[in-house]
Protein backbone atom coordinates (compact mmCIF):
# COMPACT_ATOMS: atom_id res chain seq x y z
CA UNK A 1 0.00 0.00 0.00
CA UNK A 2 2.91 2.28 0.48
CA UNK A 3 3.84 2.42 -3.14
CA UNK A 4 0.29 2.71 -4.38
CA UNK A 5 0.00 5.93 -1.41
CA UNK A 6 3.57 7.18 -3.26
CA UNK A 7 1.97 6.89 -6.86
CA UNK A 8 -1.09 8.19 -5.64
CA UNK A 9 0.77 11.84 -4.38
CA UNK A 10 2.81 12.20 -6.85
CA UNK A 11 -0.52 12.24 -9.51
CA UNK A 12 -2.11 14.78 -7.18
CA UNK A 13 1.07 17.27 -6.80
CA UNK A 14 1.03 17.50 -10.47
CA UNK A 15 1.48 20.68 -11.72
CA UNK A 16 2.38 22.74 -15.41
CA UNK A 17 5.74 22.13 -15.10
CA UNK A 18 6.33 18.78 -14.43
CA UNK A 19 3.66 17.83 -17.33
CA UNK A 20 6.17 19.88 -19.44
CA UNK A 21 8.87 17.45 -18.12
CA UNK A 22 6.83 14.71 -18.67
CA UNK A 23 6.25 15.63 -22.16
CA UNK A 24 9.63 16.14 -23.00
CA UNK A 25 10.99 13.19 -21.50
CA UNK A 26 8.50 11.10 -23.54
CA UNK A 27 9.07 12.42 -26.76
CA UNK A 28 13.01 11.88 -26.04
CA UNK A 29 11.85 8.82 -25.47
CA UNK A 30 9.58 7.95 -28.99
CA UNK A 31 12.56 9.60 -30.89
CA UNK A 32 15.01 7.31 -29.10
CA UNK A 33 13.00 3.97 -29.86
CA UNK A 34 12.40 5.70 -33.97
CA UNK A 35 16.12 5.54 -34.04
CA UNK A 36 16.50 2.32 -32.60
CA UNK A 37 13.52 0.60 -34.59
CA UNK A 38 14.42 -2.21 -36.56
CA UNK A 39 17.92 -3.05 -35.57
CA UNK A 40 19.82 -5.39 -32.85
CA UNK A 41 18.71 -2.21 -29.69
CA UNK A 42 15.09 -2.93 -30.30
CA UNK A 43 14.85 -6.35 -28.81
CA UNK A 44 17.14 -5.06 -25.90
CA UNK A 45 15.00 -2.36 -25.35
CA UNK A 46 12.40 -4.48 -25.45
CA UNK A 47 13.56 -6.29 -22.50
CA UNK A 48 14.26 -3.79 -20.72
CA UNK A 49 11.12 -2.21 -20.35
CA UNK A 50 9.76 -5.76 -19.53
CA UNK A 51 12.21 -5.81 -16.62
CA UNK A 52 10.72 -2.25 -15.57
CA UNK A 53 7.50 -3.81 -16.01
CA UNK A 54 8.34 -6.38 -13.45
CA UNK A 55 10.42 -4.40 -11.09
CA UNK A 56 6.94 -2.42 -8.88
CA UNK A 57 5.16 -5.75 -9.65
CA UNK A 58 7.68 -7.75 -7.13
CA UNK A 59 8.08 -4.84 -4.70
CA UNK A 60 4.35 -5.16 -4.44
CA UNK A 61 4.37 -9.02 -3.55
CA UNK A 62 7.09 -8.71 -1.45
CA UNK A 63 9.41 -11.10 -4.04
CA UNK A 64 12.70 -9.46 -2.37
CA UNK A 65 15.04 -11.85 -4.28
CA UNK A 66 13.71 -10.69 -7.62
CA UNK A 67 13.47 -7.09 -7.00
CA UNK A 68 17.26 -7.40 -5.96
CA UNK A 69 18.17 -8.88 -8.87
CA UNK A 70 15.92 -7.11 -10.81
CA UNK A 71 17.34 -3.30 -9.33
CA UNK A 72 20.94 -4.70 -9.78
CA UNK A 73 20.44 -5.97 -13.12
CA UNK A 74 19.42 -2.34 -14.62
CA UNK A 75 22.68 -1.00 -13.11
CA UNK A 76 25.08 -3.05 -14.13
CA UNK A 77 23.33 -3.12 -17.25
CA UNK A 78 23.60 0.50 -18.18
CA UNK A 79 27.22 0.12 -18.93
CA UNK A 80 26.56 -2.85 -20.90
CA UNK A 81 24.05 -1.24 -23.12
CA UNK A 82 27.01 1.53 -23.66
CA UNK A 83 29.98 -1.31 -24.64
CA UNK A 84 27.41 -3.80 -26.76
CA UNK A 85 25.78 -0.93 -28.60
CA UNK A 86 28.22 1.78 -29.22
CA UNK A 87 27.45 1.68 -33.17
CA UNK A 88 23.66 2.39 -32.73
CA UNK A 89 24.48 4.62 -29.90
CA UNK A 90 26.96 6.47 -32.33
CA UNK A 91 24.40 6.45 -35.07
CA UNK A 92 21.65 8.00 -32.78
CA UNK A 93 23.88 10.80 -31.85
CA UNK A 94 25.22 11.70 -35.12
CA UNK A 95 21.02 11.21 -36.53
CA UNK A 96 20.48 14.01 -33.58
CA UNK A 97 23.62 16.21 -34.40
CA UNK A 98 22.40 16.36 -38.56
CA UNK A 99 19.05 17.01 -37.53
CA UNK A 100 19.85 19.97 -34.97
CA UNK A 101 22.46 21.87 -37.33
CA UNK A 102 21.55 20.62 -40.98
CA UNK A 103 19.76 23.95 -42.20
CA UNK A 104 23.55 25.78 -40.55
CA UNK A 105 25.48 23.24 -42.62
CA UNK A 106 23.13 23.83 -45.61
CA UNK A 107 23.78 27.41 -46.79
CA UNK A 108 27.92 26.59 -45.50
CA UNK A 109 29.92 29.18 -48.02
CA UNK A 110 31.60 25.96 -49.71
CA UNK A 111 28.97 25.35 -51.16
CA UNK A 112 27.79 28.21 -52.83
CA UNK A 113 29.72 28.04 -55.94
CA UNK A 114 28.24 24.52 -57.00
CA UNK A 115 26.38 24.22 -59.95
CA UNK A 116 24.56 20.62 -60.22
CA UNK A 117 26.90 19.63 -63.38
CA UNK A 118 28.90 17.66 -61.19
CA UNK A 119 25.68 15.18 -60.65
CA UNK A 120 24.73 14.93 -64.36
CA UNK A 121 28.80 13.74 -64.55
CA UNK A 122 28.45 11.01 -62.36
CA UNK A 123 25.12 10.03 -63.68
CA UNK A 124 27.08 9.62 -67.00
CA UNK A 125 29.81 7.91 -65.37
CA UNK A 126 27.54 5.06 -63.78
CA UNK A 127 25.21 4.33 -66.37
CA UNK A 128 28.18 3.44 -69.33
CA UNK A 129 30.18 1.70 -65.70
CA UNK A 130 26.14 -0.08 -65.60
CA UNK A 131 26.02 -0.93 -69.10
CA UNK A 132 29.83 -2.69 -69.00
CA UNK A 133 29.12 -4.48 -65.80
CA UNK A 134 31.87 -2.88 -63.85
CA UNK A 135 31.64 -2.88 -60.34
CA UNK A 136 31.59 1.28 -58.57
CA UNK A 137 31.18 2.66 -55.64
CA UNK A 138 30.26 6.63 -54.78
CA UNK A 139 30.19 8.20 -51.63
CA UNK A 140 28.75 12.11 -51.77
CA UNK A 141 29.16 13.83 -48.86
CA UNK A 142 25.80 15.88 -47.59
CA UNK A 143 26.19 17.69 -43.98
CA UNK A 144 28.13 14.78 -42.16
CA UNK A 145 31.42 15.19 -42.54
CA UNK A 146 33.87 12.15 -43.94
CA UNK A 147 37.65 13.21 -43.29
CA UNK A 148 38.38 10.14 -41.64
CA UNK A 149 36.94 8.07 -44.33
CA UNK A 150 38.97 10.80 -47.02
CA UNK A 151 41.94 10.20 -45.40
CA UNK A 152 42.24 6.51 -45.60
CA UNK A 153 42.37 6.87 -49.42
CA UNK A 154 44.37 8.33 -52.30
CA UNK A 155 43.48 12.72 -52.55
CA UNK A 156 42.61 13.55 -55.97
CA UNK A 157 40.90 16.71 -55.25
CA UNK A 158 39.51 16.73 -59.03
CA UNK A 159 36.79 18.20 -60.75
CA UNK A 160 34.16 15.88 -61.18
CA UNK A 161 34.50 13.91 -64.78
CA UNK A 162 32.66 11.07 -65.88
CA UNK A 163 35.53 9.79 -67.77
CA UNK A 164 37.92 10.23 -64.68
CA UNK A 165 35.25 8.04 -62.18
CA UNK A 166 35.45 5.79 -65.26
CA UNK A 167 39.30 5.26 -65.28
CA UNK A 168 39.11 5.15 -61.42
CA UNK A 169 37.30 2.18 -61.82
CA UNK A 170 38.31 0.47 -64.59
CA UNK A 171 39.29 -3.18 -63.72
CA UNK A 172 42.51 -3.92 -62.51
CA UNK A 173 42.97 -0.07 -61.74
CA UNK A 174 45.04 0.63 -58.39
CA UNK A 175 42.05 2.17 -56.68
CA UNK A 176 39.23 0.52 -58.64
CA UNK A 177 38.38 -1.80 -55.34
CA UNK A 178 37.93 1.52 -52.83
CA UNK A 179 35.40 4.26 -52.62
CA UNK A 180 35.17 7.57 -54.61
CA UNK A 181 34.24 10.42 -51.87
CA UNK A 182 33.05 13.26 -53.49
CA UNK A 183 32.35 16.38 -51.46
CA UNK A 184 31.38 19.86 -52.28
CA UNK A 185 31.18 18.95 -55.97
CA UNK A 186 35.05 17.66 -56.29
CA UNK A 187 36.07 14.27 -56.17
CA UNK A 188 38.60 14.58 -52.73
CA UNK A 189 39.66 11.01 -52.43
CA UNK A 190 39.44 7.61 -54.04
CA UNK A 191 40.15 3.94 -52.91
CA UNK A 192 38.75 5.08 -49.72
CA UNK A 193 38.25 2.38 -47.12
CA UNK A 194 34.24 2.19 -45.72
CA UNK A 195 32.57 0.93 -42.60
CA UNK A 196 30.34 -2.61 -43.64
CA UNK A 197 27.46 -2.97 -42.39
CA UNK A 198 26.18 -5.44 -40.04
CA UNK A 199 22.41 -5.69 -41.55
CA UNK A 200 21.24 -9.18 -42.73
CA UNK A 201 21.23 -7.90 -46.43
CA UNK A 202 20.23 -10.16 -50.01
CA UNK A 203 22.97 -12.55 -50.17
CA UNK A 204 23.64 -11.68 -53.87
CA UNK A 205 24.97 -8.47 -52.66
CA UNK A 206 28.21 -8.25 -52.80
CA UNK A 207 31.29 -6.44 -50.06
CA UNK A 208 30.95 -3.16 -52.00
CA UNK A 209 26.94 -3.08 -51.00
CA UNK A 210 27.57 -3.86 -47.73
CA UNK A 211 29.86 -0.79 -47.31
CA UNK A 212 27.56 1.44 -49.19
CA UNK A 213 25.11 0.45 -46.53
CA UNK A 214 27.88 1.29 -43.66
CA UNK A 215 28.71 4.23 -44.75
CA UNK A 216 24.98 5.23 -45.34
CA UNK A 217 24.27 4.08 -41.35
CA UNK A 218 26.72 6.27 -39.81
CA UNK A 219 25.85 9.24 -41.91
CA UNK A 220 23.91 11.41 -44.20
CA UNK A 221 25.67 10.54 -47.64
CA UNK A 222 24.08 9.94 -51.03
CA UNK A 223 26.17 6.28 -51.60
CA UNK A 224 25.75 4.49 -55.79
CA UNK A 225 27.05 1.22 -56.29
CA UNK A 226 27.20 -0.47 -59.32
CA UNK A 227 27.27 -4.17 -59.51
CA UNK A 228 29.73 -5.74 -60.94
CA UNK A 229 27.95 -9.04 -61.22
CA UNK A 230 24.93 -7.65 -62.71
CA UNK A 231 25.55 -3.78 -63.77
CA UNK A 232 22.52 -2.80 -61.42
CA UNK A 233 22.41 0.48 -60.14
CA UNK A 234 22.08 0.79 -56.22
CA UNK A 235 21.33 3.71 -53.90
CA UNK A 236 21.82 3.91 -50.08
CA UNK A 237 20.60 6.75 -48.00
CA UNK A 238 20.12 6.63 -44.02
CA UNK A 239 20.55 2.64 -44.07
CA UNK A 240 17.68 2.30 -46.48
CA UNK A 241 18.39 0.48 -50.12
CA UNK A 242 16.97 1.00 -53.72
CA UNK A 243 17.78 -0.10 -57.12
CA UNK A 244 17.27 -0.53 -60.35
CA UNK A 245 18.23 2.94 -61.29
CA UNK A 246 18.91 4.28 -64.79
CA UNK A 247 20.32 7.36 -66.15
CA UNK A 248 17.24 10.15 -66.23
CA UNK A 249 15.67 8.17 -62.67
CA UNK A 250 19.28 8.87 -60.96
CA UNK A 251 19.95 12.07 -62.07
CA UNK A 252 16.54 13.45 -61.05
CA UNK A 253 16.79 11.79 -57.62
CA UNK A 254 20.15 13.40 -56.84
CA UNK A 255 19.68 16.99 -58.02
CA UNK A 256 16.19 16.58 -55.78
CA UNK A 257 18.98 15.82 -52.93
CA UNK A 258 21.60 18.24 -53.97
CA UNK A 259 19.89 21.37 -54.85
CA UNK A 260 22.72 24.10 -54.27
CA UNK A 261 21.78 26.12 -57.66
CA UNK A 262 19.33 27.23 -55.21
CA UNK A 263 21.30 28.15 -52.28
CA UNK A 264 22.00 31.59 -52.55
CA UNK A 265 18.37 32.30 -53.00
CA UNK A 266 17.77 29.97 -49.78
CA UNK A 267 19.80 31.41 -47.48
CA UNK A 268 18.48 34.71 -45.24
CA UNK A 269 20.98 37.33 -47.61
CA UNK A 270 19.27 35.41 -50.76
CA UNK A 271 15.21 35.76 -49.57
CA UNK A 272 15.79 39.50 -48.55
CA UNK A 273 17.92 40.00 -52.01
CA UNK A 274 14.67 38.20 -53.66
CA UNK A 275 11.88 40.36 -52.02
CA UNK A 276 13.66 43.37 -52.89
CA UNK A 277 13.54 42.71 -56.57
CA UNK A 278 9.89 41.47 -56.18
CA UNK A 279 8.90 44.28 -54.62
CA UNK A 280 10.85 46.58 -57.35
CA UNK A 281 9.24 44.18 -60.52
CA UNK A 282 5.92 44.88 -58.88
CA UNK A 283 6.41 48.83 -58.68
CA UNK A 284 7.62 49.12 -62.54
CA UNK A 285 4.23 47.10 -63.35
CA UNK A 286 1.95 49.41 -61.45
């Protein structure tokens, strides 16, 4: 009865505040499991919340022995939660850090110059590597940064050329068996090394998929692969696989994702800049 008098008090003292608090905590919570959805955390989580389920349930009978072990359980258990999941843990922070400063990394000055050419080049590049069966792999960089993953390939710091991606991975070619990077419209490194994934994927994918689908886990990159087995066209964004792509259905898709013709006009300078002229265009007409 003591517990049931505790829970009872605390509903009464209730006030604005701790509703706020409440509110917050449990939508911390729903993003938390939204992030964790669908991968090795879920069932964990799962059974953790059955052990919280549990824990009032054996104060309340008196089972001392299971409470104990219960209560102990859940701290020792934080620290295991931190060593066994420090990839999803990793991925849920960077998810929260692209989704607190994306529209700062957005209008970043490096990116201002880019004109979407650099997209119909790879588009190129991929459909003749598609139509030749040889095996690619692209990583563009979005707002998540990739110097470590740069750095563990050859710079090139290039403009973007189909027939360059082509000789990059030509068979045989020193770097054909790494990953293009490609950020702010240049390519900056190739025969760059990826993290592989850990997803039960199709069998008949092959090593290069698998790292496409790394990469794409830990962050916010556009990632085409090219089969070499079968020439088809892959894409891998946020962990999350399509294919069957062809030239115009690729292109489209990626200057959808990659619109920086636009932004100059997006940023706070470019919308004042374009109400100005609107508002001197609709003067001259009256």
């Amino acid at each position: 009865m003591g517990f049931l008098n505790i829970v009872f008090n605390t509903i009464k003292n209730i006030n604005l505040f701790d509703l706020i608090d409440i509110s917050i905590v449990a939508y911390a919570l729903y993003k938390v499991y939204m992030l964790i959805k669908e991968t090795r955390a879920e069932q964990l989580l799962k059974g953790i919340l059955f052990m919280l389920f549990l824990m009032p349930i054996s104060y309340l009978l008196n089972l001392t022995m299971v409470y104990s072990i219960l209560k102990n359980t859940l701290t020792i258990g934080v620290l295991t939660i931190v060593i066994l999941f420090q990839p999803e843990i990793r991925k849920a922070l960077e998810h929260l850090g692209r989704s607190a400063f994306s529209d700062r990394n957005r209008y970043n000055k490096n990116y201002e110059y880019i004109k979407n050419d650099f997209i119909v080049e790879i588009c190129k590049a991929i459909a003749n590597m598609s139509n030749k069966n040889i095996g690619a792999l692209i990583v563009i960089e979005r707002n998540t940064k990739l110097g470590d993953i740069i750095e563990s390939g050859t710079t090139i710091n290039s403009k973007v050329k189909s027939e360059l991606i082509e000789t990059i991975f030509f068979p045989n070619s020193p770097l054909h068996d790494g990953a293009i990077v490609i950020k702010g419209g240049l390519i900056e490194a190739a025969g760059c090394f990826l993290p592989l994934s850990y997803q039960n994927i199709d069998k008949s994918l092959g090593t290069r998929h698998r790292a496409a689908l790394g990469i794409s886990e830990v962050s916010d990159s556009a990632v085409i692969v090219v089969s070499e087995e079968t020439g088809i066209i892959s894409l891998f964004v946020n962990g999350k696989i399509t294919r069957n792509y062809d030239f115009e259905k690729l292109n489209s898709l990626l200057n959808r994702m990659f619109e920086y013709n636009s932004l100059k006009t997006s940023s706070f300078k470019g919308r004042v800049k374009g109400w100005i002229r609107g508002k001197v265009k609709n003067k001259h007409k009256e």
